[in-house]
N, C-alpha and C. Protein backbone atom coordinates (compact mmCIF):
# COMPACT_ATOMS: atom_id res chain seq x y z
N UNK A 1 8.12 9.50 16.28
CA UNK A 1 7.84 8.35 15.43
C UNK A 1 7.20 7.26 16.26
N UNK A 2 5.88 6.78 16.02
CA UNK A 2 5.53 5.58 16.45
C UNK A 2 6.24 4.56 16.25
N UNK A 3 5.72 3.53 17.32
CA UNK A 3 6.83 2.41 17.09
C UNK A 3 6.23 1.08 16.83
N UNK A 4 4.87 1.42 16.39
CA UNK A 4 3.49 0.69 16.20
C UNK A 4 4.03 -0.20 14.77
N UNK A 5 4.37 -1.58 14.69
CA UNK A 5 4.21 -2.35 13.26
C UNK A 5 3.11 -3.55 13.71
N UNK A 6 2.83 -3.91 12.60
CA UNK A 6 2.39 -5.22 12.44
C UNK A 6 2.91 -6.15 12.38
N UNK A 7 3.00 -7.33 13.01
CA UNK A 7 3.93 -8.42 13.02
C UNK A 7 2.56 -9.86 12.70
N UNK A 8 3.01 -10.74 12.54
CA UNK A 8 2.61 -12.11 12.21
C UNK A 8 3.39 -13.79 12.86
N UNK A 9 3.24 -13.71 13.83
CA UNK A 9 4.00 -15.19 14.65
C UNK A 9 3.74 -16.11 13.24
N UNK A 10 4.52 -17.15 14.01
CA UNK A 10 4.24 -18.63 13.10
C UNK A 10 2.85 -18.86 12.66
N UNK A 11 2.28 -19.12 13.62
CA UNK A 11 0.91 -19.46 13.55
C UNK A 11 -0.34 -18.69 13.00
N UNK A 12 0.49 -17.57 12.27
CA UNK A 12 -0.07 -17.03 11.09
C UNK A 12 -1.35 -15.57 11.98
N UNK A 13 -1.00 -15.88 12.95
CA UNK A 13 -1.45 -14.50 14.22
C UNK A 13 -1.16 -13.05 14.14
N UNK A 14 -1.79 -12.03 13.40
CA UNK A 14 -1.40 -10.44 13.27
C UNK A 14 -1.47 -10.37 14.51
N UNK A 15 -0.38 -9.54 14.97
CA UNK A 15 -0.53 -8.60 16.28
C UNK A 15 0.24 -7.07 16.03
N UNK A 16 -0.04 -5.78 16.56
CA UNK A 16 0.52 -5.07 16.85
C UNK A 16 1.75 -4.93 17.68
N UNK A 17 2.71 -5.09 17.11
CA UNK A 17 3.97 -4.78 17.94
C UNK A 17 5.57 -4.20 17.70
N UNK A 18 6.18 -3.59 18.35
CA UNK A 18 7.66 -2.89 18.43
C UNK A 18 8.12 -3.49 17.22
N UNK A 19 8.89 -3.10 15.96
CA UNK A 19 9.49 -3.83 15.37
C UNK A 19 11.25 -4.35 15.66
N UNK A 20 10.82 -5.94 14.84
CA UNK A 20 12.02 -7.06 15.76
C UNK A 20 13.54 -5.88 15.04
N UNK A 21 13.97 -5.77 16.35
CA UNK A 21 15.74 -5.55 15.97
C UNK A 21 16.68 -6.95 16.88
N UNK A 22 17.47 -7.29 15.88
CA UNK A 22 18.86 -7.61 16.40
C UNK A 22 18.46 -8.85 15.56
N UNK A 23 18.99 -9.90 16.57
CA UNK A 23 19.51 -11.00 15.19
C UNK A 23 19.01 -11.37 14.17
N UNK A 24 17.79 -11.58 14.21
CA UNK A 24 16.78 -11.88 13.78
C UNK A 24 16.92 -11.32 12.26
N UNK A 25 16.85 -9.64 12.98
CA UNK A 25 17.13 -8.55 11.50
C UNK A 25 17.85 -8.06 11.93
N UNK A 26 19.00 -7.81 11.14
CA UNK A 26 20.24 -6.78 11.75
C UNK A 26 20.30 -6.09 11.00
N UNK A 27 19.34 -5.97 9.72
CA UNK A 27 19.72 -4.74 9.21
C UNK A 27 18.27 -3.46 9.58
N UNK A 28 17.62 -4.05 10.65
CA UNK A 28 16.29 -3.46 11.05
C UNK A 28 17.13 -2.11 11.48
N UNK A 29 17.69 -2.14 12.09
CA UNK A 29 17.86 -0.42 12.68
C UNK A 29 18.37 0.52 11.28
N UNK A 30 19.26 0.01 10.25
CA UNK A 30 19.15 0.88 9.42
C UNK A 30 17.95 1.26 8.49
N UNK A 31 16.87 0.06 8.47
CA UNK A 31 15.31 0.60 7.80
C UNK A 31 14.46 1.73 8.65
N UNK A 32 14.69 1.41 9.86
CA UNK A 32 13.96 2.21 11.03
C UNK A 32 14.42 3.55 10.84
N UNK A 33 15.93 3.78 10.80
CA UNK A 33 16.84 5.19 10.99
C UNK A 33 16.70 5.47 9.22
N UNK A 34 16.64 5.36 8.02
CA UNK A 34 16.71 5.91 7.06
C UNK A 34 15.21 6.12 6.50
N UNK A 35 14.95 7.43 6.08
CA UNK A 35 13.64 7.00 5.79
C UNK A 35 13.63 7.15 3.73
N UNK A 36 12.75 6.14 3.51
CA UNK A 36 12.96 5.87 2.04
C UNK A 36 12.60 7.67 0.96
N UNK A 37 13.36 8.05 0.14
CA UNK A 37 13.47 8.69 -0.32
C UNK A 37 12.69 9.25 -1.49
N UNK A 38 11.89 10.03 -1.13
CA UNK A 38 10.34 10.67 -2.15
C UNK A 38 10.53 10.37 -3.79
N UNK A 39 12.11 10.74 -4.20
CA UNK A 39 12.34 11.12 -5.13
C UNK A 39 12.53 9.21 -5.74
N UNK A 40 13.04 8.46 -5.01
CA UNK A 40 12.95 6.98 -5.42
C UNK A 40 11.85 6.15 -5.98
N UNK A 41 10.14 7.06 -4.74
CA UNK A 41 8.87 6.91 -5.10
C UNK A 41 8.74 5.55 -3.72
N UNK A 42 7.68 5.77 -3.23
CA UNK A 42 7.43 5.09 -1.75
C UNK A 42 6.03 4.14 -2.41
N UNK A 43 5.98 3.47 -2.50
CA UNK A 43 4.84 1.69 -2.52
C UNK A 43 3.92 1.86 -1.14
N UNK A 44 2.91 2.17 -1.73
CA UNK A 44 1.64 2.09 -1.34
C UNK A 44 0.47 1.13 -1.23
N UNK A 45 0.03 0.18 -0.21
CA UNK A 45 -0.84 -0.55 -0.69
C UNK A 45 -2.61 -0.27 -0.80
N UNK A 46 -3.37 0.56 -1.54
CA UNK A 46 -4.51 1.25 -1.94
C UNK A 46 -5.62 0.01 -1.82
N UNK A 47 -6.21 0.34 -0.99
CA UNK A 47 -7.33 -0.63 -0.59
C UNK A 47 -8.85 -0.26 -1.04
N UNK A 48 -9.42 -0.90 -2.12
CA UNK A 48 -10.66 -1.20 -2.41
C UNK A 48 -11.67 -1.92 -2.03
N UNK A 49 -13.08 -1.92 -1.77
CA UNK A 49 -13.94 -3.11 -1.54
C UNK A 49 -13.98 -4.03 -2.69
N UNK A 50 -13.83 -3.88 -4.12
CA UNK A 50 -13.90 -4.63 -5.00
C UNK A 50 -12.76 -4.00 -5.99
N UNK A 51 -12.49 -5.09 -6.63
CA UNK A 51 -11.32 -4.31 -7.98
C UNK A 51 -11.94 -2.95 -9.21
N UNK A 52 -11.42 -2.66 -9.43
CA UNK A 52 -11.98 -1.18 -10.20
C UNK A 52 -10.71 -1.36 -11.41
N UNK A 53 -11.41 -0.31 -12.15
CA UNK A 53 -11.08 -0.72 -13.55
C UNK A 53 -9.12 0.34 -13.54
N UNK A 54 -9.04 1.59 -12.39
CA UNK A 54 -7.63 2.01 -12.15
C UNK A 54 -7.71 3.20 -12.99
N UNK A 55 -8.34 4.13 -13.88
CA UNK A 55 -8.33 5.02 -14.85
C UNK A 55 -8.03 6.23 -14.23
N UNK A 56 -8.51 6.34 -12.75
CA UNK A 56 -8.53 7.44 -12.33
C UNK A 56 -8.19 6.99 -10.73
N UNK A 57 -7.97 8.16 -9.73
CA UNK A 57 -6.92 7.53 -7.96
C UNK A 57 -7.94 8.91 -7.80
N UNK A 58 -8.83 9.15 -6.51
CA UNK A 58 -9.55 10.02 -6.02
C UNK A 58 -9.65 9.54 -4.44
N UNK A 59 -8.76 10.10 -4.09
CA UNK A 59 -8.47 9.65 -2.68
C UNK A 59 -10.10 11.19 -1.59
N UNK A 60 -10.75 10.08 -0.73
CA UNK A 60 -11.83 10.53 -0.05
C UNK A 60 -11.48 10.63 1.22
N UNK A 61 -11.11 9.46 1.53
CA UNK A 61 -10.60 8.98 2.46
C UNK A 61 -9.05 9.19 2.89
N UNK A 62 -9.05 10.24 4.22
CA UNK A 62 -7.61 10.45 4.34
C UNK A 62 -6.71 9.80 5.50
N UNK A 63 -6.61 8.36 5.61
CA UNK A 63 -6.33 7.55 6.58
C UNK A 63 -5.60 6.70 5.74
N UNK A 64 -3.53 7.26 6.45
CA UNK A 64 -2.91 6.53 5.91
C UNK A 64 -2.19 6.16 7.35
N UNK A 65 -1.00 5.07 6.70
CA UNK A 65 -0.41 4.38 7.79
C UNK A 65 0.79 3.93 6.85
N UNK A 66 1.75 3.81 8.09
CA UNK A 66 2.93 2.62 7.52
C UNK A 66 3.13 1.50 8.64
N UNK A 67 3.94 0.92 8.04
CA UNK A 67 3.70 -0.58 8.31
C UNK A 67 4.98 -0.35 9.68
N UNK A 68 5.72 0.69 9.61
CA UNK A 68 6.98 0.69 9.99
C UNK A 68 6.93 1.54 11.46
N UNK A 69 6.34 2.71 10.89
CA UNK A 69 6.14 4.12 11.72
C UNK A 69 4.69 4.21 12.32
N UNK A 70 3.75 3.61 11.84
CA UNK A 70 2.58 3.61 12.50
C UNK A 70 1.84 4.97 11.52
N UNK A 71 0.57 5.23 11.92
CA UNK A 71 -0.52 6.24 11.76
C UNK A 71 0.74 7.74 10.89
N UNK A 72 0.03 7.67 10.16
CA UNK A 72 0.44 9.37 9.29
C UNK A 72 -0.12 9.91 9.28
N UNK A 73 -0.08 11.59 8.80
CA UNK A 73 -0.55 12.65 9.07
C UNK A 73 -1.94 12.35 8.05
N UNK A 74 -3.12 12.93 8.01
CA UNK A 74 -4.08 12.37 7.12
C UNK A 74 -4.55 13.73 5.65
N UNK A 75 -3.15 14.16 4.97
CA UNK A 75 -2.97 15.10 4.48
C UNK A 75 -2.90 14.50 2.96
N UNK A 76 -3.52 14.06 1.98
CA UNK A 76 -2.90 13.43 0.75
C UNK A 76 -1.99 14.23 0.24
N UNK A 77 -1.71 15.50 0.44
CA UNK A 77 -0.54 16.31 -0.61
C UNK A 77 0.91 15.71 -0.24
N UNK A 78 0.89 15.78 1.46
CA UNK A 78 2.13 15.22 2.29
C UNK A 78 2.56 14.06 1.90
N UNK A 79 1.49 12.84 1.50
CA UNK A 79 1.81 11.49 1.27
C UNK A 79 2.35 11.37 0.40
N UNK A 80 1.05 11.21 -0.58
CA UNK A 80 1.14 10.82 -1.97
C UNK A 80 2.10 11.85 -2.94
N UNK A 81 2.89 11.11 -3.25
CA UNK A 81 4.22 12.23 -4.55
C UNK A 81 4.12 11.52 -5.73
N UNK A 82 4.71 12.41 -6.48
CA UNK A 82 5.06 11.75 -8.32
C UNK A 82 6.08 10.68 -7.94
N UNK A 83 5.34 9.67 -9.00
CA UNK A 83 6.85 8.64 -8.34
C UNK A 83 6.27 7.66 -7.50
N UNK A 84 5.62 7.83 -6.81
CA UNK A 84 4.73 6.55 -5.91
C UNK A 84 4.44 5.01 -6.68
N UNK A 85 4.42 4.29 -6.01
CA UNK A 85 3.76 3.40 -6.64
C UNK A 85 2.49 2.67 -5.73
N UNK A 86 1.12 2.40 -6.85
CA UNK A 86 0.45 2.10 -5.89
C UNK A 86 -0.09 0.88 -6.10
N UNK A 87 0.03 0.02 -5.51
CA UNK A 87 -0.52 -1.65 -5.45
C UNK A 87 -1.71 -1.82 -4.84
N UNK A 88 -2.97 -2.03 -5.18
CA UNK A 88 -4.24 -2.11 -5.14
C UNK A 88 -4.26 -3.64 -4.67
N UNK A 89 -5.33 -3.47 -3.72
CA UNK A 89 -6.37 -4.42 -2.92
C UNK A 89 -7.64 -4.53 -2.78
N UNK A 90 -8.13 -5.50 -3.19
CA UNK A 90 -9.86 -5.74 -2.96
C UNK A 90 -9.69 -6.30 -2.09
N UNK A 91 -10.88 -5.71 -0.69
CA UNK A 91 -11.06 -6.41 0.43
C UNK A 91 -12.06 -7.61 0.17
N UNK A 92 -12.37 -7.07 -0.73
CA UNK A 92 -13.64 -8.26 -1.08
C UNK A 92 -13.55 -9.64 -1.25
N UNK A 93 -12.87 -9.90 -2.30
CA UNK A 93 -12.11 -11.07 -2.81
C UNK A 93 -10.66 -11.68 -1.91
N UNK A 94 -9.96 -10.04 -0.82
CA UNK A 94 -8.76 -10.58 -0.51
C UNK A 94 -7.77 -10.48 -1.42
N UNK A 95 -7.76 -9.54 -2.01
CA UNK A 95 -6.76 -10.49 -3.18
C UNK A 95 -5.85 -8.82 -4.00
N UNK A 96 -4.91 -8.84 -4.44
CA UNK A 96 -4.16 -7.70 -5.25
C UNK A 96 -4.77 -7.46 -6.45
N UNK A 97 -4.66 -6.89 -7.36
CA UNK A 97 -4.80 -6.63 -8.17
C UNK A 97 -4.55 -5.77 -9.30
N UNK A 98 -3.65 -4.56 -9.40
CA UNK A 98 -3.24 -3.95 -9.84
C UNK A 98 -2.07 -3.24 -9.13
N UNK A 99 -1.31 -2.18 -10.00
CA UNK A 99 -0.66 -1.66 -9.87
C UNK A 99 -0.51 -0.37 -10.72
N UNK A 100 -0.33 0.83 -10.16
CA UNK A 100 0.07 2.31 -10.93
C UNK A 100 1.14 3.65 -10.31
N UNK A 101 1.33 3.77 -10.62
CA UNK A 101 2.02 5.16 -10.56
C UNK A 101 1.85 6.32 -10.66
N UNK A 102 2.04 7.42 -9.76
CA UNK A 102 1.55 9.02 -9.53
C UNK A 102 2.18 9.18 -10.35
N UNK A 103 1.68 10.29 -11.22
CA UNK A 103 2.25 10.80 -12.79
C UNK A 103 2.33 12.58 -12.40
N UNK A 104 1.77 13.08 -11.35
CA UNK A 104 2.29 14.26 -10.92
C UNK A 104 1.56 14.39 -9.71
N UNK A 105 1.27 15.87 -9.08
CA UNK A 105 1.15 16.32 -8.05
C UNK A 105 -0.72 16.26 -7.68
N UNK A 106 -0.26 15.55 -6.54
CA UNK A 106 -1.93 15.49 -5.92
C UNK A 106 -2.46 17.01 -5.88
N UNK A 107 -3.54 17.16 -6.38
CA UNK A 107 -4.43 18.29 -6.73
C UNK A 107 -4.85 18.84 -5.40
N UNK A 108 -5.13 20.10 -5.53
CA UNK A 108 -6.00 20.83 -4.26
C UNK A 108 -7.16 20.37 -3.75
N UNK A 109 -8.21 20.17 -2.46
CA UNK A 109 -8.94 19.48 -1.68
C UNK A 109 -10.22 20.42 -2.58
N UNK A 110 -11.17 19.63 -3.41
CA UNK A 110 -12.36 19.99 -3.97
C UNK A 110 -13.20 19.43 -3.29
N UNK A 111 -14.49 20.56 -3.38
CA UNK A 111 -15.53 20.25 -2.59
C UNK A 111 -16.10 18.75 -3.20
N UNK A 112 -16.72 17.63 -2.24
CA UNK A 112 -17.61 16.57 -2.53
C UNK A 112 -18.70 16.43 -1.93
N UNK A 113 -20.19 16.31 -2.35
CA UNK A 113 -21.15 16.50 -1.21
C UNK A 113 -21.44 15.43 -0.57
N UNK A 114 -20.71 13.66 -0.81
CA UNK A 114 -21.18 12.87 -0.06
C UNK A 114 -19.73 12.85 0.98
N UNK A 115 -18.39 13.37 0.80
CA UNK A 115 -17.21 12.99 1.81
C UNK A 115 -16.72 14.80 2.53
N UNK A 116 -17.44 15.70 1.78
CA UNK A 116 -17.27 17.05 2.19
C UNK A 116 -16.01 17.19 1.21
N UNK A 117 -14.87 16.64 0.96
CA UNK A 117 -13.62 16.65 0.21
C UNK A 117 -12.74 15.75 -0.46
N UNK A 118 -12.02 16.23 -1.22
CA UNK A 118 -11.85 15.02 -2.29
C UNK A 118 -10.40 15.48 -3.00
N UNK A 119 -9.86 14.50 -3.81
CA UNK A 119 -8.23 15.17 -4.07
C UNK A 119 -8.13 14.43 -5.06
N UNK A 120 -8.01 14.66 -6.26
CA UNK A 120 -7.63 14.00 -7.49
C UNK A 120 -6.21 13.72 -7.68
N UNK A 121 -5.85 12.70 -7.81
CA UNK A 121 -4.42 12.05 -8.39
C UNK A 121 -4.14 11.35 -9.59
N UNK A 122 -3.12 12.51 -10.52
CA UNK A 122 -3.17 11.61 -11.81
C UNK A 122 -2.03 10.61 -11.49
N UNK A 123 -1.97 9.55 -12.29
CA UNK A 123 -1.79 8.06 -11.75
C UNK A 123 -1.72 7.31 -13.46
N UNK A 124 -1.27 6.55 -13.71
CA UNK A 124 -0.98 5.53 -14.80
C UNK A 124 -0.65 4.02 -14.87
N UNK A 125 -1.95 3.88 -15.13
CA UNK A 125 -1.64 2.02 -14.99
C UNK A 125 -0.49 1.16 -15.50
N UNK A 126 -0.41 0.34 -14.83
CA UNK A 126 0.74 -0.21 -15.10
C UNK A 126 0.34 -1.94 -15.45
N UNK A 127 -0.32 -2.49 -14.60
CA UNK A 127 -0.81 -3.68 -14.54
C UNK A 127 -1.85 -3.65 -13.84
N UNK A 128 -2.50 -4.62 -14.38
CA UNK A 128 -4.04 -5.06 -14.31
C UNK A 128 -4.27 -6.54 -14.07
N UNK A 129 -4.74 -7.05 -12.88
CA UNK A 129 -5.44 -8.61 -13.26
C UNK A 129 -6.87 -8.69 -13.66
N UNK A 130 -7.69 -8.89 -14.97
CA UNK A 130 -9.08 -8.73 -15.04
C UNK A 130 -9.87 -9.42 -14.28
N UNK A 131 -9.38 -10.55 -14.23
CA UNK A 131 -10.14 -12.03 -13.85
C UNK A 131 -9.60 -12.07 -12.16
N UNK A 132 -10.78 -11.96 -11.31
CA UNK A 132 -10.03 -11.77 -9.95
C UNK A 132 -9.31 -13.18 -9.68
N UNK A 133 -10.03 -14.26 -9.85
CA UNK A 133 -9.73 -15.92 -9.66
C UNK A 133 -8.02 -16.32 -10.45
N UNK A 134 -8.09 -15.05 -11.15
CA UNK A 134 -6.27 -15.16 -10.99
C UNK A 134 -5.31 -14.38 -10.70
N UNK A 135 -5.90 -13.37 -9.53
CA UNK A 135 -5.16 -12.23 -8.91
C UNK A 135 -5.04 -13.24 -7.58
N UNK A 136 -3.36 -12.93 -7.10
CA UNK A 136 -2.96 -14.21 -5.89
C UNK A 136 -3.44 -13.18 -5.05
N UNK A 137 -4.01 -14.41 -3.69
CA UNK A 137 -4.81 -14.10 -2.82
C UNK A 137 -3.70 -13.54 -1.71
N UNK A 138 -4.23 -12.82 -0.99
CA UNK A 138 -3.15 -11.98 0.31
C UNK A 138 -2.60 -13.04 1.24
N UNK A 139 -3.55 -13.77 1.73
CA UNK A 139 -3.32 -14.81 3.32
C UNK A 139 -2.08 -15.34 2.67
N UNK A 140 -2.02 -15.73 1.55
CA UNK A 140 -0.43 -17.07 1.30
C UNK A 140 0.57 -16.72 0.89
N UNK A 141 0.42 -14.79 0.84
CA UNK A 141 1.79 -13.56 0.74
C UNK A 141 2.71 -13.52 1.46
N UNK A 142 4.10 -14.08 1.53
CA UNK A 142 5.04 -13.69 2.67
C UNK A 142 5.74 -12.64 2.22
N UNK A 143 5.38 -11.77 3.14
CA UNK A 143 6.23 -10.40 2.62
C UNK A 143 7.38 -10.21 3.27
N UNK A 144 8.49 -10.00 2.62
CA UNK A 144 9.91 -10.23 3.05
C UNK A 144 10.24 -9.34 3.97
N UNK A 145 9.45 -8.37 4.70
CA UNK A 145 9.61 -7.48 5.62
C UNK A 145 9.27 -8.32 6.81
N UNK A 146 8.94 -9.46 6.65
CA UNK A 146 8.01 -9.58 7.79
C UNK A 146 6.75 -9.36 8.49
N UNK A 147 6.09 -7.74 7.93
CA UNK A 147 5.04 -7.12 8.68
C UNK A 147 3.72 -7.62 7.41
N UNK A 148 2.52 -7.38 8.44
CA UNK A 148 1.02 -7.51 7.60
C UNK A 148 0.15 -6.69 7.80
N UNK A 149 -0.04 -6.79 6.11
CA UNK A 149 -1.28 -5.66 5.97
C UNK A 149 -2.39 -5.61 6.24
N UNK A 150 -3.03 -7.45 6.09
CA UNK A 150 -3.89 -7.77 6.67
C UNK A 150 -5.07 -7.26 7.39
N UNK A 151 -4.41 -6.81 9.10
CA UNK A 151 -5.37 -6.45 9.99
C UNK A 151 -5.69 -5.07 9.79
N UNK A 152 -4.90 -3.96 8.90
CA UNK A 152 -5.23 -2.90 8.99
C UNK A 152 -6.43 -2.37 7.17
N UNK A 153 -6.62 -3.32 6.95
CA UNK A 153 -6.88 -3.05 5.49
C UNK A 153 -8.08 -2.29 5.58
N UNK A 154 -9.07 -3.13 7.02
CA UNK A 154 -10.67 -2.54 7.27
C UNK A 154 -10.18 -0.91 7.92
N UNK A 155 -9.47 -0.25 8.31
CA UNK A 155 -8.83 0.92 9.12
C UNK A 155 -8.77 1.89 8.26
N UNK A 156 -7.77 1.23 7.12
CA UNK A 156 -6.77 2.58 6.21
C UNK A 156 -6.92 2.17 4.69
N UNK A 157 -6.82 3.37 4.12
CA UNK A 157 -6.91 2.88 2.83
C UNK A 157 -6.10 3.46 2.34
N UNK A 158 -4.80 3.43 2.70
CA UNK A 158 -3.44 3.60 2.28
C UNK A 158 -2.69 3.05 3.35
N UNK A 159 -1.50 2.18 2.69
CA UNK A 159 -0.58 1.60 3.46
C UNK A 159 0.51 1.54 2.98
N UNK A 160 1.76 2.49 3.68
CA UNK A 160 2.78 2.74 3.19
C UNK A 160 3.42 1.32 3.42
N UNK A 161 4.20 0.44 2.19
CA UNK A 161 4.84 -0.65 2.83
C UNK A 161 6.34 -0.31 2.45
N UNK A 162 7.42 -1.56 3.07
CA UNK A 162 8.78 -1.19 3.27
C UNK A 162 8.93 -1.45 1.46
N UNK A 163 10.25 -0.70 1.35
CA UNK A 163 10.55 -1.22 -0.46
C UNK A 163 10.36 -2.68 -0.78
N UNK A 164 10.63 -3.45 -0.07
CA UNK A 164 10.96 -4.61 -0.43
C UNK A 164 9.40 -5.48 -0.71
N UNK A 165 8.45 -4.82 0.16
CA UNK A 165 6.93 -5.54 0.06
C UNK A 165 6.36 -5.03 -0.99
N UNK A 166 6.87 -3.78 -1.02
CA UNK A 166 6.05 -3.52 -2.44
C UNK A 166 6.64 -3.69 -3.60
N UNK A 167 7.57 -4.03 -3.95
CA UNK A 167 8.55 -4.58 -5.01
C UNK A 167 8.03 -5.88 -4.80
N UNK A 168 7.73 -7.03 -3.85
CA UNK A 168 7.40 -8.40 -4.22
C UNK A 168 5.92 -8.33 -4.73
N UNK A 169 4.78 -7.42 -4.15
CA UNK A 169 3.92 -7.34 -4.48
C UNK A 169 3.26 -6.94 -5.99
N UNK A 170 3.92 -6.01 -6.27
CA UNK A 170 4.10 -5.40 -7.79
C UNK A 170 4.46 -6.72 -8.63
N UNK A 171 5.41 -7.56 -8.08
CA UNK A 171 5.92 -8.94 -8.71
C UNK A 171 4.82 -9.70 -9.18
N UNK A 172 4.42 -10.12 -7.76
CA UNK A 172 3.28 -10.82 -7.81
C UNK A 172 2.13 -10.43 -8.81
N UNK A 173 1.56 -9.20 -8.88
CA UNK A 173 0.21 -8.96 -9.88
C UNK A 173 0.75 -8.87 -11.57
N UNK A 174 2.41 -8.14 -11.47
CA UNK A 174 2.74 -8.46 -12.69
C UNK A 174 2.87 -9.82 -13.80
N UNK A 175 3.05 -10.66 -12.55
CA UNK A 175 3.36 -11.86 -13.41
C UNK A 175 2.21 -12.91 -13.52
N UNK A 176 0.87 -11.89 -13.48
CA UNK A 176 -0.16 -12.80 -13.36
C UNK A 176 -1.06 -11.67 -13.99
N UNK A 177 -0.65 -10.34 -14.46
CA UNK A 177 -1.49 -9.69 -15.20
C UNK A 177 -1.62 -9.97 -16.85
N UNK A 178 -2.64 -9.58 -17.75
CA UNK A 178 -2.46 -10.08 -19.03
C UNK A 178 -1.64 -8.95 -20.07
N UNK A 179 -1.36 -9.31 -20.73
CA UNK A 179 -0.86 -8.27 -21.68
C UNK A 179 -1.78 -7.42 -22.94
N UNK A 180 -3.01 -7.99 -22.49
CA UNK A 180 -3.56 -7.35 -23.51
C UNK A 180 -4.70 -6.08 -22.48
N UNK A 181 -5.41 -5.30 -22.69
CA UNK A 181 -5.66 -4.24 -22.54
C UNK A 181 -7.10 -4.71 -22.30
């Protein structure tokens, strides 16, 4: 297990480093030693250049990471499970924007002629912000884990985060998505 997280000082500084145990967090060694459970569904943060409309998850790109453990295997069947949840990012804007859920099993690796391969995931929206100017922006996110997604967003376009970031995050786009369709 890598021991690679992202951390953020005061001064609002990403760096790569060991994640903090002891006073600080004392309940860090039991997040480190348990690992979150497939069948619960693991929060993903899915990184876009611009927001997309969510109808369809076609993962090209097989570069995932956690925030916790560092670099993962770059396998979508291994990752991605039924049950996931995935919280979408435009790098563009900075900003969240949706949210969905794996509705079953990532599909077999089909040929693509511009990525060589490609993996379809059915997926079901959940929330939507249309209007990006009211999807909350990332920089003024404190994520209760502590760690940031930030510096790795240009890297990976999957980011496994701890339960708790992706439960505030899901918060966040829900209570600023519209109810109408």
């Amino acid at each position: 297990m890598s021991e690679d997280v992202v951390t953020q000082d005061e001064g609002g500084t990403a760096s790569l480093a060991a994640p903090a145990i002891g006073p600080g967090r004392p309940d860090a060694s039991a997040e480190l030693q348990g690992a979150e459970s497939p069948a619960r569904g693991q929060y993903w943060l899915r990184v876009h250049g611009y927001p997309a409309d969510l109808d369809t998850e076609i993962v090209y790109y097989c570069d995932f990471f956690d925030l916790r453990e560092g670099r993962l295997p770059s396998d979508p069947q291994a990752n991605l499970k039924m049950g996931d949840v995935l919280v979408y990012y435009a790098d563009g804007p900075g900003s969240i924007y949706g949210v969905a859920s794996i509705t079953g099993e990532v599909g077999s690796p089909a040929p693509d002629v511009r990525r060589s391969k490609k993996w379809m995931v059915p997926i079901k929206r959940e929330a939507i912000i249309r209007s990006i100017n009211k999807a909350p922006h990332a920089v003024p996110l404190v994520l209760p884990s502590g760690y940031q997604f930030l510096p790795l967003v240009r890297d990976y376009t999957y980011i496994r985060l701890p339960r708790e970031d992706g439960e505030y995050l899901v918060e966040q786009v829900r209570s600023r998505a519209s109810t109408r369709e």
